[in-house]
Protein backbone atom coordinates (compact mmCIF):
# COMPACT_ATOMS: atom_id res chain seq x y z
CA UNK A 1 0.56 31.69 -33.69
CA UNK A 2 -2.23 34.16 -33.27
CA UNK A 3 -5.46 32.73 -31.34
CA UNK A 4 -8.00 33.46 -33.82
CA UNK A 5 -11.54 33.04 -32.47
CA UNK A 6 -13.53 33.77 -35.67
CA UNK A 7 -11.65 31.18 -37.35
CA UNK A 8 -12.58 28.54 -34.55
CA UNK A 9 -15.90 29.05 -34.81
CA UNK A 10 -16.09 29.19 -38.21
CA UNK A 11 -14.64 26.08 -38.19
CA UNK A 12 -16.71 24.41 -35.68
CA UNK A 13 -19.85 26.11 -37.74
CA UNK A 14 -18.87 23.88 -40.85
CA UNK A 15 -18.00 20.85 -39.31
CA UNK A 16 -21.66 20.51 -37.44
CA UNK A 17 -23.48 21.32 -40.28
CA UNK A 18 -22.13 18.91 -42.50
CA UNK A 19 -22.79 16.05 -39.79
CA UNK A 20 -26.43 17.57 -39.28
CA UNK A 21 -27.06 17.60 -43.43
CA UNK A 22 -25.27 14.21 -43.35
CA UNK A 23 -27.79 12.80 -41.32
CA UNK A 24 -30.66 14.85 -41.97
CA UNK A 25 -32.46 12.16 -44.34
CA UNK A 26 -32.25 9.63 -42.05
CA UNK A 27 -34.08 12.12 -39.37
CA UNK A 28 -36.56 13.45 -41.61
CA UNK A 29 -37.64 9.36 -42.72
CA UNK A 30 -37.48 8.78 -38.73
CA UNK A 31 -40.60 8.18 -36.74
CA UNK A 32 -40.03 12.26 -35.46
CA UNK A 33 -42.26 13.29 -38.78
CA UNK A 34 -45.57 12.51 -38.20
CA UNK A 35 -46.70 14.63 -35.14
CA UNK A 36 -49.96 14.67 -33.61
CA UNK A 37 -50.55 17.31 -30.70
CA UNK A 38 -51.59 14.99 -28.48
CA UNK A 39 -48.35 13.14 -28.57
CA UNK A 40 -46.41 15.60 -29.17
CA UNK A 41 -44.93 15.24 -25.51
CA UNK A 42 -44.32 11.33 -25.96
CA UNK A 43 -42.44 11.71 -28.99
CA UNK A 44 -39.50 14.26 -27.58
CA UNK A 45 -39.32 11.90 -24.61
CA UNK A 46 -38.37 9.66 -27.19
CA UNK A 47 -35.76 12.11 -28.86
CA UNK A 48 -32.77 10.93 -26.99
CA UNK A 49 -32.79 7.41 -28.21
CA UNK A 50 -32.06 8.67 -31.66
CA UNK A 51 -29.50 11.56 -30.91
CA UNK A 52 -25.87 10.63 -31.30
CA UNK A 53 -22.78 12.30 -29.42
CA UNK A 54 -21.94 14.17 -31.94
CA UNK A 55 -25.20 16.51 -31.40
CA UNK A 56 -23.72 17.90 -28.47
CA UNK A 57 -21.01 19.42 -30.31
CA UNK A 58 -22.40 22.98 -29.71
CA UNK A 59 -22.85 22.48 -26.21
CA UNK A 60 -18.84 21.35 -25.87
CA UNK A 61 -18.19 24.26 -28.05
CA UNK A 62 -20.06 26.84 -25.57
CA UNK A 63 -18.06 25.01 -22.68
CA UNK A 64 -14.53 25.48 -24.03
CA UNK A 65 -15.32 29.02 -25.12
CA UNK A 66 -16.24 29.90 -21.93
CA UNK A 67 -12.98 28.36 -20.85
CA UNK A 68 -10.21 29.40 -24.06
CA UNK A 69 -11.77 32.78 -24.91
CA UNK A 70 -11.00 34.91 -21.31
CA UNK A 71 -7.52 33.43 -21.70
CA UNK A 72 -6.39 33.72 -25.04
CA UNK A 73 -9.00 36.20 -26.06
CA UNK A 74 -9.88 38.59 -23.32
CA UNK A 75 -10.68 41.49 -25.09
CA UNK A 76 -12.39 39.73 -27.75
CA UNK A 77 -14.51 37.86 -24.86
CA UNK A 78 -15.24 41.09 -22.84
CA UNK A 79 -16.71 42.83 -25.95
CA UNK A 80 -18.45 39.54 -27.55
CA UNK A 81 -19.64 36.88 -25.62
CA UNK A 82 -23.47 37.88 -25.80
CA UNK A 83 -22.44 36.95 -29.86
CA UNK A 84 -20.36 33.54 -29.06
CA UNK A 85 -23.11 32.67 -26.73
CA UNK A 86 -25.79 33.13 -29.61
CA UNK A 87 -23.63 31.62 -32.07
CA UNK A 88 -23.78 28.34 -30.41
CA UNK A 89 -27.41 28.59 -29.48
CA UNK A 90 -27.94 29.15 -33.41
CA UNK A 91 -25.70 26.11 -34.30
CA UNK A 92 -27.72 24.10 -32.39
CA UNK A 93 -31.29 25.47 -33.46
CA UNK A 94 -31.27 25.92 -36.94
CA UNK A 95 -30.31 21.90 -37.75
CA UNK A 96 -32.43 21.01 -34.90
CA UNK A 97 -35.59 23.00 -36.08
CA UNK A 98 -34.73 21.83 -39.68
CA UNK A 99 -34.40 17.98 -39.13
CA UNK A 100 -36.86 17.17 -36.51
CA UNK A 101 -39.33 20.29 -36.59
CA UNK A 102 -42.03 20.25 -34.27
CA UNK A 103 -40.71 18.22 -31.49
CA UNK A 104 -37.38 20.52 -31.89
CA UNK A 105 -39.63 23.79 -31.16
CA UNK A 106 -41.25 22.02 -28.33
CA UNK A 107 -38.09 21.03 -26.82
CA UNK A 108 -36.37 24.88 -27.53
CA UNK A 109 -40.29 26.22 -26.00
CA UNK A 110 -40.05 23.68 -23.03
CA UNK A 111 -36.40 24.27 -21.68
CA UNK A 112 -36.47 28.03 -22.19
CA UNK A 113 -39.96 28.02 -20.62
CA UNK A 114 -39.79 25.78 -17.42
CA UNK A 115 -36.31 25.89 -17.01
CA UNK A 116 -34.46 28.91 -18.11
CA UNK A 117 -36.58 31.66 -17.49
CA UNK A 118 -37.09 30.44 -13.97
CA UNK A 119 -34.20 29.87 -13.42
CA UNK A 120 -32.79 33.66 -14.48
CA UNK A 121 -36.15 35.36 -12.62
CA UNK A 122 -34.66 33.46 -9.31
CA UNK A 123 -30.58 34.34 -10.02
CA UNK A 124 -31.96 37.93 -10.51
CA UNK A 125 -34.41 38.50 -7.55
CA UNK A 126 -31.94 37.03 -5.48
CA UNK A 127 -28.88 39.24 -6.64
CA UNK A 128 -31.33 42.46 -6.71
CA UNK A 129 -32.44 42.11 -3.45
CA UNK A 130 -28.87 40.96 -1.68
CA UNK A 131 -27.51 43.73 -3.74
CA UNK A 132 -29.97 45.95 -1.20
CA UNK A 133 -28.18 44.50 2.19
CA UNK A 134 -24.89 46.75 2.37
CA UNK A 135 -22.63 45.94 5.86
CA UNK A 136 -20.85 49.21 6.86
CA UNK A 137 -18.00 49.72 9.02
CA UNK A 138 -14.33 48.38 9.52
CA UNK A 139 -14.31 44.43 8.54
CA UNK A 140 -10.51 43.02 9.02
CA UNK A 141 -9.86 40.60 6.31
CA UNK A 142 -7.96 38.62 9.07
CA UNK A 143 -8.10 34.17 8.95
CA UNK A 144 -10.06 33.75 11.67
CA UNK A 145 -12.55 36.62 10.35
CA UNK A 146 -12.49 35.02 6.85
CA UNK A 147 -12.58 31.64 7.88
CA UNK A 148 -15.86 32.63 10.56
CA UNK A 149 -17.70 34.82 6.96
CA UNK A 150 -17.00 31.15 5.44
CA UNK A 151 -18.28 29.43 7.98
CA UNK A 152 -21.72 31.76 8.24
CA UNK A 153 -22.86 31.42 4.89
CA UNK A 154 -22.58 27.65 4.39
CA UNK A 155 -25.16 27.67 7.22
CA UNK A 156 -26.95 30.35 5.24
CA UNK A 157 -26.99 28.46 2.44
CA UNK A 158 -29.05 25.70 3.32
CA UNK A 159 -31.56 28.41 4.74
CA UNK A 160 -31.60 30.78 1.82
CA UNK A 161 -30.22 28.82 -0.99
CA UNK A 162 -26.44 28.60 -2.51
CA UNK A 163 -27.36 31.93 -4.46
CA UNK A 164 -28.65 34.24 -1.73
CA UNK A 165 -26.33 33.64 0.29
CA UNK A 166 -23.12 34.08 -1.69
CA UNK A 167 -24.65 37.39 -2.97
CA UNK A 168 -25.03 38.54 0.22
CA UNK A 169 -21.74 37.53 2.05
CA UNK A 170 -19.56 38.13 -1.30
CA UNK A 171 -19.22 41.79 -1.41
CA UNK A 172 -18.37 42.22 2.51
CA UNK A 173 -15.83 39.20 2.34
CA UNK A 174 -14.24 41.13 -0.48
CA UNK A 175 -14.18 44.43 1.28
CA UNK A 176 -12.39 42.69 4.34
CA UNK A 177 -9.96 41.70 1.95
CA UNK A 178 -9.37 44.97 0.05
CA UNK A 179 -5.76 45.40 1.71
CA UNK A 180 -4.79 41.63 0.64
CA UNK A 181 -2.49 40.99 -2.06
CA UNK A 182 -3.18 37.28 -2.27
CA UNK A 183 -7.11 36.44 -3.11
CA UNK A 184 -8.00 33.98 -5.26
CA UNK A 185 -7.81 31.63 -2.83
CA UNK A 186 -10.79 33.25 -0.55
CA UNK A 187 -12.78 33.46 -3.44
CA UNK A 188 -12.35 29.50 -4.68
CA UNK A 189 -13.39 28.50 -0.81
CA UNK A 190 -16.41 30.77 -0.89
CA UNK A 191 -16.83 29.28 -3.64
CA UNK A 192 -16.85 26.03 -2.90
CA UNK A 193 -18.46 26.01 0.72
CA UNK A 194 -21.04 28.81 0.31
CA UNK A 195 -21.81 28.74 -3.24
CA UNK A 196 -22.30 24.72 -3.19
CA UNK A 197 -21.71 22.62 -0.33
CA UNK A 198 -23.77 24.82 1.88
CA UNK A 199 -26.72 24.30 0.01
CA UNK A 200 -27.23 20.60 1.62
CA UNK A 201 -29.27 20.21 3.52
CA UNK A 202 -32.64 21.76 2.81
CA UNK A 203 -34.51 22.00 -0.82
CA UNK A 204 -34.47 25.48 -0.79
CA UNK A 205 -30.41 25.26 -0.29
CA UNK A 206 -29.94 24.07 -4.72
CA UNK A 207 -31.78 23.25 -7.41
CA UNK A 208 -31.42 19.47 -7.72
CA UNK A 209 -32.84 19.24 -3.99
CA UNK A 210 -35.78 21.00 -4.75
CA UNK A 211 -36.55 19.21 -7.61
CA UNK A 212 -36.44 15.49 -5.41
CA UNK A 213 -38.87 18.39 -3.17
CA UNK A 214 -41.17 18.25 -6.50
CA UNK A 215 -40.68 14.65 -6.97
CA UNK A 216 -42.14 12.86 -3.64
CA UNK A 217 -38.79 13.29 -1.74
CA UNK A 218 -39.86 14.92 2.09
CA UNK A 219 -38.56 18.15 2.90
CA UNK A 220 -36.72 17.16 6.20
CA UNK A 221 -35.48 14.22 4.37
CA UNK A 222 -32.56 16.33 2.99
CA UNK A 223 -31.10 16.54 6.79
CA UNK A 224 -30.04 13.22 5.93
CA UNK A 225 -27.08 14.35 4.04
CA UNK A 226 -25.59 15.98 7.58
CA UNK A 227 -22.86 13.62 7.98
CA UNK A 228 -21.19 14.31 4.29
CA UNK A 229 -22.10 18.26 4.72
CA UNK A 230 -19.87 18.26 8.23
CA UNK A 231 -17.54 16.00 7.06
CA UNK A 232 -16.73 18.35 3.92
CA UNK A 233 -17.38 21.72 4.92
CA UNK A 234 -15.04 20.88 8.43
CA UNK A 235 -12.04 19.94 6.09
CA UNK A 236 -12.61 22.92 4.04
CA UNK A 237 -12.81 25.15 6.95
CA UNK A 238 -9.58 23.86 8.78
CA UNK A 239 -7.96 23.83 5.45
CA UNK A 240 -8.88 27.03 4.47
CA UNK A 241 -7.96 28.66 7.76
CA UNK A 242 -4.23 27.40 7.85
CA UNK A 243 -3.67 28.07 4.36
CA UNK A 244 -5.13 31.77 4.78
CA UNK A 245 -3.10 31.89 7.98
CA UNK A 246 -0.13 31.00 5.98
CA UNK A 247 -0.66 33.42 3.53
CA UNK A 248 -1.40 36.25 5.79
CA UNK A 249 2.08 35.93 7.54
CA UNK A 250 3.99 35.17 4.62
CA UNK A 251 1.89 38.71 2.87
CA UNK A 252 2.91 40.59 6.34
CA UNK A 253 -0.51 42.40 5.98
CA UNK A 254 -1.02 45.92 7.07
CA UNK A 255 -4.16 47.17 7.47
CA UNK A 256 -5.33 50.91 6.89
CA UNK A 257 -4.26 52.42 10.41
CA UNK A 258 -7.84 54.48 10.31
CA UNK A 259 -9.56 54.32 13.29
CA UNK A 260 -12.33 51.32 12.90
CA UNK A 261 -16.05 52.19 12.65
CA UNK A 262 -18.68 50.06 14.00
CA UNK A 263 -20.62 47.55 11.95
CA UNK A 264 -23.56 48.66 10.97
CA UNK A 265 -26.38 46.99 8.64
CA UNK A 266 -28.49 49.09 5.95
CA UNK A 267 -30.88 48.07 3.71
CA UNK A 268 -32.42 45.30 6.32
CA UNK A 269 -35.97 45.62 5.34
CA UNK A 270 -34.20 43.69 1.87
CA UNK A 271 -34.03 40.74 3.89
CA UNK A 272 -38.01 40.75 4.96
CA UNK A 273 -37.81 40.26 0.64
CA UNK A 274 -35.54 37.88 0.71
CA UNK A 275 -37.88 35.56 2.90
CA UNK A 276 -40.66 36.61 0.50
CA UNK A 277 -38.62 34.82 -2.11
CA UNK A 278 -37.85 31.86 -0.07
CA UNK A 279 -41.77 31.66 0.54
CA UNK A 280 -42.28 32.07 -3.28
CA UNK A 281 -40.25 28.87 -4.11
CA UNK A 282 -41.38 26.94 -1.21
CA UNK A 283 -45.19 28.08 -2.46
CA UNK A 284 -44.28 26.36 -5.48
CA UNK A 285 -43.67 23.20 -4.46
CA UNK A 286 -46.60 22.65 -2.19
CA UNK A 287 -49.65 24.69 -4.06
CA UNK A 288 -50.89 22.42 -6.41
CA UNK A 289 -53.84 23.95 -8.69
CA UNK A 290 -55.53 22.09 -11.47
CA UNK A 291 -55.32 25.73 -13.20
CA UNK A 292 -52.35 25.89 -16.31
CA UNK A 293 -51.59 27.64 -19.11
CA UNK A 294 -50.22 25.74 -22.21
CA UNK A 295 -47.84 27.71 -24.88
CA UNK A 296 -46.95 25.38 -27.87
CA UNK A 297 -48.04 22.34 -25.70
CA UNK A 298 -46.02 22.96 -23.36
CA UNK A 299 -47.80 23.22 -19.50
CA UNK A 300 -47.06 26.22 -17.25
CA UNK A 301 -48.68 24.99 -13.65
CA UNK A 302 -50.01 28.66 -12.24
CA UNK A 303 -48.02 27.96 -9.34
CA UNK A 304 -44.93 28.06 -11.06
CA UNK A 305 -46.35 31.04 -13.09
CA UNK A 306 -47.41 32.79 -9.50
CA UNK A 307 -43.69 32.41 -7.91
CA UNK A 308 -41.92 34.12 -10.96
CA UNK A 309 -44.27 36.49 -10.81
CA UNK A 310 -43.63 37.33 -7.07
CA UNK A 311 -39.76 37.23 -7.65
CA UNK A 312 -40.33 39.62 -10.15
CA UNK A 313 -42.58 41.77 -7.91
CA UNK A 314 -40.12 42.03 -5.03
CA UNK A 315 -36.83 43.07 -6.74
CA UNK A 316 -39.03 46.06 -8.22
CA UNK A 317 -40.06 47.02 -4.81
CA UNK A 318 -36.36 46.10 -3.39
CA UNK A 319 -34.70 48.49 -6.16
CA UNK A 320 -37.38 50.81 -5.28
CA UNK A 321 -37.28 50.74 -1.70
CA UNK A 322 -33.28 50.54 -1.51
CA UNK A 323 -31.53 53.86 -1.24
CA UNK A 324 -28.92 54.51 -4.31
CA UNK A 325 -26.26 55.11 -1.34
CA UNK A 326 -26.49 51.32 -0.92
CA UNK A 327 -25.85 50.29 -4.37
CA UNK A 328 -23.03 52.51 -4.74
CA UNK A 329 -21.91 51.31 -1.53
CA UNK A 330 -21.97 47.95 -2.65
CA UNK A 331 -20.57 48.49 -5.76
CA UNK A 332 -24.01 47.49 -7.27
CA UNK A 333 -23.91 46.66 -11.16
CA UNK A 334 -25.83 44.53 -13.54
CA UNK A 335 -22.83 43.07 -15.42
CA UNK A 336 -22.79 39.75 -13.12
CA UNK A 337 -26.42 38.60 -13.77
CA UNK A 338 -26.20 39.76 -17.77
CA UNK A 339 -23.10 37.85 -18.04
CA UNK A 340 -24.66 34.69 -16.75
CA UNK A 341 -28.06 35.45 -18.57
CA UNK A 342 -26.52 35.47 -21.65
CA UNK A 343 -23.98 32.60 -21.27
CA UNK A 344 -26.97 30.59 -20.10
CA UNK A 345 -29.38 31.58 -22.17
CA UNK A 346 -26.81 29.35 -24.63
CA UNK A 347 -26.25 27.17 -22.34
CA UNK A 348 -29.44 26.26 -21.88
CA UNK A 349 -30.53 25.33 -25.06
CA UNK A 350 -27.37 23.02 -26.84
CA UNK A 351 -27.55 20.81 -23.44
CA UNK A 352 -30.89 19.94 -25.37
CA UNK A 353 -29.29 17.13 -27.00
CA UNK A 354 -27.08 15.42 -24.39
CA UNK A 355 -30.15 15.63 -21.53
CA UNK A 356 -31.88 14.28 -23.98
CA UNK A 357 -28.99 11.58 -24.46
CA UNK A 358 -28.96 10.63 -20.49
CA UNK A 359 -32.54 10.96 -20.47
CA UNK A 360 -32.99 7.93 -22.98
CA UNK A 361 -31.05 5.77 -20.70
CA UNK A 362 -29.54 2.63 -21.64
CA UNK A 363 -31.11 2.95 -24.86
CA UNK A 364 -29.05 6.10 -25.65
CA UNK A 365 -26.09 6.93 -26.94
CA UNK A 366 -24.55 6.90 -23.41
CA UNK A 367 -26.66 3.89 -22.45
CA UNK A 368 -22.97 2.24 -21.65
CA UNK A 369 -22.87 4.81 -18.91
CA UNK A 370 -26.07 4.07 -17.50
CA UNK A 371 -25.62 0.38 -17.37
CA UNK A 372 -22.38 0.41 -15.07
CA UNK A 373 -24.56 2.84 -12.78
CA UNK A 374 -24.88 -0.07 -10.47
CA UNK A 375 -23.48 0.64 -6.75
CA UNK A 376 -23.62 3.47 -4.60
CA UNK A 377 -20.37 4.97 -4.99
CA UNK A 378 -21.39 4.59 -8.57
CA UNK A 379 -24.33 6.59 -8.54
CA UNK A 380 -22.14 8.97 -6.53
CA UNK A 381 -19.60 9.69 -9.36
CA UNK A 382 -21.45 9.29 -12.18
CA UNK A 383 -24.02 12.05 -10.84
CA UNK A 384 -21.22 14.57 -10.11
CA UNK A 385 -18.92 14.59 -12.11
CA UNK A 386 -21.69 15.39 -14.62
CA UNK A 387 -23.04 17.82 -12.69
CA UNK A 388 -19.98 19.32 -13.33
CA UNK A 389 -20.25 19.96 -16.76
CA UNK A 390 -24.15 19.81 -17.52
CA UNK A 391 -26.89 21.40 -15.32
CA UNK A 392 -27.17 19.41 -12.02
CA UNK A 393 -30.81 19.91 -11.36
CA UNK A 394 -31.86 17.67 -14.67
CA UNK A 395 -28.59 15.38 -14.21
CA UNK A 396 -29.75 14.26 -10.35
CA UNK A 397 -33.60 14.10 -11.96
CA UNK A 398 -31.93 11.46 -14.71
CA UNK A 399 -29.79 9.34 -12.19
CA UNK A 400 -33.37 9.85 -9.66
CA UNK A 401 -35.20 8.14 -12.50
CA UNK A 402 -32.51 6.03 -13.44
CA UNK A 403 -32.11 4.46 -10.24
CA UNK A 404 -36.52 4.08 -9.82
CA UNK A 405 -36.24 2.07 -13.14
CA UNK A 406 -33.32 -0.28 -12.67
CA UNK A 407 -35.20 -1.26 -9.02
CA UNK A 408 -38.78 -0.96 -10.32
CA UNK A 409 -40.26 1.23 -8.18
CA UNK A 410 -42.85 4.43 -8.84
CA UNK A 411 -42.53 7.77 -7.47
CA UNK A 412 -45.32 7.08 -5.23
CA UNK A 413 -43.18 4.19 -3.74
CA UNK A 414 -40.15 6.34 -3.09
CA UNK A 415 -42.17 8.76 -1.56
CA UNK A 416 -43.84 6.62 0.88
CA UNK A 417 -40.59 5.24 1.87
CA UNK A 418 -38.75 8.04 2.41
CA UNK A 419 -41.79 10.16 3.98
CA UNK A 420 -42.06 7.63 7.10
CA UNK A 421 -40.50 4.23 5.98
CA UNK A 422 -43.91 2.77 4.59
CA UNK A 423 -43.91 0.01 2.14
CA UNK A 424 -46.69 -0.09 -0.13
CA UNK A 425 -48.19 -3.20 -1.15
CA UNK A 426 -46.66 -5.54 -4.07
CA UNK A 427 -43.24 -3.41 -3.82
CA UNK A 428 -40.12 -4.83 -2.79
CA UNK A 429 -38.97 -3.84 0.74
CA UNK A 430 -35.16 -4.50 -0.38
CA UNK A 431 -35.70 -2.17 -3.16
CA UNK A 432 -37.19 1.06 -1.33
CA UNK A 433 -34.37 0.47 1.23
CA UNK A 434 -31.83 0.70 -1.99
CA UNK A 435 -33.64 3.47 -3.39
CA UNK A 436 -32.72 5.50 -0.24
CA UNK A 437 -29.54 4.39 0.09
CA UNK A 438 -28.67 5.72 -4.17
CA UNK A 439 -31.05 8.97 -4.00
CA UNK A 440 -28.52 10.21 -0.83
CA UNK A 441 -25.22 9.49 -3.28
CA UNK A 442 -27.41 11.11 -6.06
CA UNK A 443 -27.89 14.02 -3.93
CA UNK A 444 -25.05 14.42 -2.53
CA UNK A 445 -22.67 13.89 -5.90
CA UNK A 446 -25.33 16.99 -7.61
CA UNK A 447 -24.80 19.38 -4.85
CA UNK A 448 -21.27 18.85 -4.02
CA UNK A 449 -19.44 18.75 -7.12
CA UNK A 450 -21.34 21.36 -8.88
CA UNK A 451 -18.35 23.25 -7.11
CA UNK A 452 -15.61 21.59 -9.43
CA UNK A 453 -16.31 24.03 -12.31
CA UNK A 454 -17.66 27.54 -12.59
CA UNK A 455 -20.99 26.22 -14.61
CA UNK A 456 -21.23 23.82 -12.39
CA UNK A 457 -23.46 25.91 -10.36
CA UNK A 458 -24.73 29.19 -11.31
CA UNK A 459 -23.52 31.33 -8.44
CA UNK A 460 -19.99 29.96 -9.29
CA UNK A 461 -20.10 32.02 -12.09
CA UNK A 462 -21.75 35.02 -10.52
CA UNK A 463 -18.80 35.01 -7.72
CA UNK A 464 -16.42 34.64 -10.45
CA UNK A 465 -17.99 38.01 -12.15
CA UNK A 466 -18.34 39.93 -8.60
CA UNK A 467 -14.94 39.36 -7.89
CA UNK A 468 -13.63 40.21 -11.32
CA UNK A 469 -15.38 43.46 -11.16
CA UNK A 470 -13.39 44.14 -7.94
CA UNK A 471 -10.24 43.62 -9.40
CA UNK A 472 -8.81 40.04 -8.65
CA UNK A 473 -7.36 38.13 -11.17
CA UNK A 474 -9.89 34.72 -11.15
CA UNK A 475 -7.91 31.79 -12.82
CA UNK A 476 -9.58 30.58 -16.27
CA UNK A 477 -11.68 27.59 -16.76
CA UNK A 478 -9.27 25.04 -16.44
CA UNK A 479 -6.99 26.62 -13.93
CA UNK A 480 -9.71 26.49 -11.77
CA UNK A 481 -10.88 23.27 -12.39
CA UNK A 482 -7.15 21.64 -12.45
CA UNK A 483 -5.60 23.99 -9.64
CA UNK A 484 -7.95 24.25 -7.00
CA UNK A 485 -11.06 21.88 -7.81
CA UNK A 486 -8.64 18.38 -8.33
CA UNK A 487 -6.35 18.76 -5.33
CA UNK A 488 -8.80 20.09 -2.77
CA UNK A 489 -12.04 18.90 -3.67
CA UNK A 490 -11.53 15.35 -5.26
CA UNK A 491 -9.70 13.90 -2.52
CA UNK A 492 -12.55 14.86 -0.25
CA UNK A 493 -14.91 13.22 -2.70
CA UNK A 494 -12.85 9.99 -2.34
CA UNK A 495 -12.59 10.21 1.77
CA UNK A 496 -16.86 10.38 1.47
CA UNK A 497 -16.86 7.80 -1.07
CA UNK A 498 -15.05 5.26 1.54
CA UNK A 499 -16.38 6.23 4.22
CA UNK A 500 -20.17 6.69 3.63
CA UNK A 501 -20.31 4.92 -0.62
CA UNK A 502 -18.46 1.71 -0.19
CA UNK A 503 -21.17 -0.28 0.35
């Protein structure tokens, strides 16, 4: 039988607008009609308590067409996905926007707004500028030269973040490589040390840290997570180095007999940007003016506004500044970042409903979930494995919150804790101490198994692209996740689990 993706989405299409008519009396009779400005904010924190499973259909849908379309599809895929991508986004908006109006635009304004455009002006200063570093001469894609590239950017990525430093170290690793039959393999381990783990143990490393940054958590405090990063990155390494070894013998590898050229670096002055960047983001988490804008009631702190801004600035003057021999050198193209800009910008907005869902708690439709959330190990699991799937920035901020309410504790009480093991008075010493003990699982379970998928973290999916574009066959979706992500990662997950969760 022919895989017909028209006809899947047509029939996806009809099936979630008969549940959203179905139930769009009882939403328009709901207490999401009357709006007043004022409250407007109040009210969509209140959305999730209503929403039922079934409103993340489009979001599922998104997922698996990311995952069915390359493989049954390709061509289809290749030529369309800017259209799947919208056709989701659409599903979602028009019976949102219809059913609960007001607080449905201010949700759409506020996640496109604070979270997606950010998020997109970062992914792209980062790949324009990195783009700009090109390492010349005669790199040997050899195990222990592989295995040391590996080992430099998960280092990196705690100092630069997840995404600078896979776009910097991914086009030389695959260059080493270019006489190697056998790749995938190199790619998954980039992808899983440099691309995620790496990004540990500083809040400029990945997106969930630097939100706890936002939150009260202490910027050292991250340095914490040391033992879990060594213990995982180690195995990887060591695994990853015999299995390459392995590979390389059984391959009998024969390099170009050329003579070698030295290594040289061009386009350095690109990394003088790519601190500029790192100063941006770190700018906007300790500059706090009283200054905003508002758009449709949503707030847009001019610190936040003042860092996009900058990112913008400096990838001009990168592209600018960077000689076109480098691009070409580098195999420079925009297809990577448009990919992910489109897929995310529908991404983005059908998660809507099931952040919305977690975000309600245990008095949401997943409020089951958030009930057995009661142990480390707990918070440990539950946190990544839906970082996985859903955005793990706003998944560790719900399991954050989750764990302040279920011990009763403010931000400000955290905060004092963790900043230099103060109690405040009238709070619970036990409770702090707990606190600590879940936001490091929390952490920890966000950052390391946004490697099991490639939307688990957005430079998964930017790797994925880069190395497409050079030619290597990337498995799908699901091979990736069943193949590679099961077997190596998971068992890893469980060693931490006993060793450092059990309690």
């Amino acid at each position: 039988m022919k895989f017909r993706p028209l006809y899947l989405l047509g029939i996806a299409a009809v099936l979630f607008f008969v549940m959203s008519l179905a139930s769009l009396s009882a939403a328009e009779s709901s207490e999401f009609v009357a709006y007043g400005g004022h409250d407007l904010h109040h009210q969509a924190s209140e959305l999730g308590k209503t929403l039922q499973l079934w409103t993340a259909i489009p979001f599922a849908g998104i997922l698996l067409s990311i995952a069915l379309f390359p493989l049954f599809a390709p061509k289809f895929w290749h030529h369309h996905y800017p259209k799947v991508a919208l056709f989701w986004a659409l599903l979602l908006a028009v019976p949102f926007l219809i059913s609960h109006k007001q607080i449905a635009l201010y949700e759409i304004v506020h996640i496109y707004l604070l979270d997606y455009i950010p998020f997109i002006i970062l992914l792209f200063g980062l790949f324009t500028v990195s783009g700009g570093i090109l390492l010349k001469g005669t790199l040997v894609g050899t195990p222990a030269l592989n295995t040391l590239i590996l080992a430099i950017g998960t280092v990196l990525a705690s100092l630069m973040g997840t995404t600078g430093a896979s776009m910097i170290l991914i086009r030389p690793l695959l260059k080493a490589n270019k006489a190697r039959k056998e790749k995938v393999h190199i790619i998954v381990f980039f992808i899983f040390l440099v691309s995620n783990i790496g990004g540990s143990l500083t809040p400029l490393g990945d997106p969930p840290l630097f939100l706890g940054f936002l939150h009260g958590v202490p910027f050292f405090w991250t340095l914490k997570l040391l033992p879990e990063y060594l213990l995982a990155s180690g195995i990887l390494l060591i695994m990853f180095y015999f299995y390459d070894s392995y590979v390389f013998r059984r391959e009998g590898v024969k390099f170009p007999s050329e003579a070698k050229k030295p290594l040289a670096l061009e386009g350095s002055h690109n990394f003088l940007f790519l601190l500029g960047i790192m100063g941006a983001v770190l700018m906007s988490g300790t500059w706090k003016p009283e200054f905003h804008f508002t758009v449709y009631h949503v707030t847009l702190p001019l610190n936040n506004l003042t860092r996009d801004l900058l990112i913008l600035l400096i990838a001009f003057l990168s592209l600018k500044s960077t000689k076109a021999e480098i691009h070409k050198g580098n195999e420079f193209g925009w297809e990577p970042i448009r990919e992910v800009a489109y897929l995310f910008a529908g991404i983005f907005i059908t998660i809507i409903p099931a952040l919305g869902i977690l975000k309600a708690g245990e008095a949401g439709a997943l409020g089951g979930l958030i009930r057995s959330v009661n142990h480390s190990w707990h918070y440990f699991w539950a946190t990544g494995l839906l970082s996985s799937f859903l955005d793990n920035a706003p998944t560790y901020l719900t399991f954050f919150n989750t764990a302040l309410g279920k011990l009763g504790l403010s931000e400000s009480a955290a905060s004092a804790y963790l900043v230099n093991g103060a109690v405040l008075d009238g709070v619970d010493p036990l409770a702090v101490q707990k606190f600590a003990e879940y936001l490091k699982t929390i952490a920890v379970g966000a950052v390391f198994m946004g490697a099991n998928t490639y939307i688990g973290n957005a430079p998964n999916f930017m790797v994925r692209s880069i190395a497409i574009e050079s030619g290597i066959d990337m498995p799908s979706f699901f091979g990736y996740f069943f193949k590679y992500a099961i077997p190596i990662l998971f068992p890893i997950y469980i060693l931490i689990s006993l060793i450092f969760f059990s309690h």
